[in-house]
Protein backbone atom coordinates (compact mmCIF):
# COMPACT_ATOMS: atom_id res chain seq x y z
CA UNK A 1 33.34 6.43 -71.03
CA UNK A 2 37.18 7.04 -71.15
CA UNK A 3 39.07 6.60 -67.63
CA UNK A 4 42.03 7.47 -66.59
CA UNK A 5 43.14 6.77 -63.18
CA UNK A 6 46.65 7.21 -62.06
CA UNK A 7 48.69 5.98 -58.85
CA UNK A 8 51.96 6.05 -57.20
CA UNK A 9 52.66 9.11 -56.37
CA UNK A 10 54.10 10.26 -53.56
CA UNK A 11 56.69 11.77 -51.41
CA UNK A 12 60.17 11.21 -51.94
CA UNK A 13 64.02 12.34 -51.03
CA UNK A 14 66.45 13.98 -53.45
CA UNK A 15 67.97 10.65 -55.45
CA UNK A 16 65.01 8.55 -55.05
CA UNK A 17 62.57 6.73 -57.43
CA UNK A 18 58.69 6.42 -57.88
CA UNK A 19 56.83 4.08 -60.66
CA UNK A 20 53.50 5.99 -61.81
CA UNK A 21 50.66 3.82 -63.40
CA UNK A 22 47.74 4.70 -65.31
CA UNK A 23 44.72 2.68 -65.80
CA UNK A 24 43.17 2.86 -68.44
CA UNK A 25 39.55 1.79 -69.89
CA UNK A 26 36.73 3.15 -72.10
CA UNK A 27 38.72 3.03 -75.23
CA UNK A 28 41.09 0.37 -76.96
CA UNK A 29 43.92 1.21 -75.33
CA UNK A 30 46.59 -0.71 -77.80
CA UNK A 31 45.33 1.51 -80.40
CA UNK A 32 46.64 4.64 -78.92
CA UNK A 33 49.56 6.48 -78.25
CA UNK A 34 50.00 8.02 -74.36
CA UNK A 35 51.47 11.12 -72.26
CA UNK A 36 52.75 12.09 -69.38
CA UNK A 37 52.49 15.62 -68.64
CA UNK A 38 52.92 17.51 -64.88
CA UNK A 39 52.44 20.68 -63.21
CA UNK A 40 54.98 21.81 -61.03
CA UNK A 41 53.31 24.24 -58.70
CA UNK A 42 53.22 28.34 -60.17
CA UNK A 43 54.10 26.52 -63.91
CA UNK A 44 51.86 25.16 -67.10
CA UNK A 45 51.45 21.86 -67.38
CA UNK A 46 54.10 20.13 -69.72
CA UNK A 47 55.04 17.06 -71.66
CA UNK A 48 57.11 15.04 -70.22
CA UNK A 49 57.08 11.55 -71.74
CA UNK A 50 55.28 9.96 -75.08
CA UNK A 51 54.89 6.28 -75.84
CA UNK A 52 53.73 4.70 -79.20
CA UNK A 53 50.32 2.70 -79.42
CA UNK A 54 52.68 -0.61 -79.75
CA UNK A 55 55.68 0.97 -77.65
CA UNK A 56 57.84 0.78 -80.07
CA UNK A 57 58.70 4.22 -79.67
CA UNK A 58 59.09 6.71 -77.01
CA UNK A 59 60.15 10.57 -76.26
CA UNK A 60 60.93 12.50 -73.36
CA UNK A 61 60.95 16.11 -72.52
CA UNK A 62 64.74 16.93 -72.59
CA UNK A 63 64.53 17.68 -68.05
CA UNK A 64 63.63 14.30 -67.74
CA UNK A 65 65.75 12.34 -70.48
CA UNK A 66 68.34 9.89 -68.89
CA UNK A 67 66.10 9.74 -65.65
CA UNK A 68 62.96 8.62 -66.43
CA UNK A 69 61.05 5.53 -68.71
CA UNK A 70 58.01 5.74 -70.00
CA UNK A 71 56.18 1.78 -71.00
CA UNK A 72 53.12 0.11 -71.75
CA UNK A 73 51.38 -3.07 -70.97
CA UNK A 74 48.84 -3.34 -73.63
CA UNK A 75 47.55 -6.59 -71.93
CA UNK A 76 46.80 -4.82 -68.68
CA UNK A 77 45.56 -1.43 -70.29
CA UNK A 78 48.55 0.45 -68.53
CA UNK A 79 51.17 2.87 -68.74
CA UNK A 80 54.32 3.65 -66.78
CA UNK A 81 56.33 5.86 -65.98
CA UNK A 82 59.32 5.18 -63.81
CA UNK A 83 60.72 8.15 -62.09
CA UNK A 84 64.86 7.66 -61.22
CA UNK A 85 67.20 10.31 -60.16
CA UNK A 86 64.49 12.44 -58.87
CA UNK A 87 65.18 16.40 -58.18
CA UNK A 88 62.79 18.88 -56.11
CA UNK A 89 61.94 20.32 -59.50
CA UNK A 90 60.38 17.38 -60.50
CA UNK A 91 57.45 18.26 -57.82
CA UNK A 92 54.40 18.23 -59.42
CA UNK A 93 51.03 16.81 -60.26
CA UNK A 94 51.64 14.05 -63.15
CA UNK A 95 49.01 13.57 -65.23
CA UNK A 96 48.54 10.62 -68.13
CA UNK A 97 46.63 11.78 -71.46
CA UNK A 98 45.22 10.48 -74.73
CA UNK A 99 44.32 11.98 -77.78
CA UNK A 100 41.12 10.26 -78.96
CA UNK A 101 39.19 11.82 -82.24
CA UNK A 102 40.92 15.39 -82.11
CA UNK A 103 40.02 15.36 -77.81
CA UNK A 104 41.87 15.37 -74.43
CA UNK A 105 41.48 12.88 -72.17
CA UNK A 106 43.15 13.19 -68.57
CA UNK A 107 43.51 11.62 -65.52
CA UNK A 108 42.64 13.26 -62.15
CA UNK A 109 46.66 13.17 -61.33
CA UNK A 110 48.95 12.12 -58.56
CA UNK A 111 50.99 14.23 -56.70
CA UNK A 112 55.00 13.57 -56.40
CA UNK A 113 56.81 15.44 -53.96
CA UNK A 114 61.05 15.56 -53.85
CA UNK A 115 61.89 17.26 -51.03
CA UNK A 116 64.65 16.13 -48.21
């Protein structure tokens, strides 16, 4: 069945940097394009980053743009997402997500905190 497990969350200052991964199995992976959404506490969950099935593009949710980079390793059935620059509003559970025959598919999430 599909999986997707995400890590490296975390808590972090004001100005600091975190590098999420998602694992992902139960599905060819290089066929697929990825998300990143989150869900800041009180908010809906949003998009925040996009990746093609070969990475040869991306797109980011205009908050984030300049900040953070979404990539793939298609060898190692993962995606990125390297946080820089982070701000308390980017406090949230970050989830990654694939679209597989018209369905969701999501993580469980990990947790990034900005706070000083």
């Amino acid at each position: 069945q599909v999986q997707l497990v995400e890590s490296g969350g975390g808590s972090v200052q004001p100005g600091g940097s975190l590098r999420l991964s998602c694992a992902a199995s139960g599905f060819t992976f290089m066929n697929y394009a990825m998300r990143w959404y989150r869900q800041g506490p009180g908010k809906e969950r949003e998009l925040v980053a996009f990746i093609t099935f070969n990475g040869g593009s991306t797109n980011y949710a205009d908050s984030v743009k300049g900040r953070f980079t979404i990539s793939r390793d298609n060898a190692k059935s993962t995606v990125y997402l390297q946080m820089n620059s982070l701000k308390p509003e980017d406090t949230a559970v970050y989830y990654c997500n694939v679209v597989l025959r018209s369905s969701n598919y999501w993580g469980q999430g990990t947790q990034v905190t900005v706070s000083s």
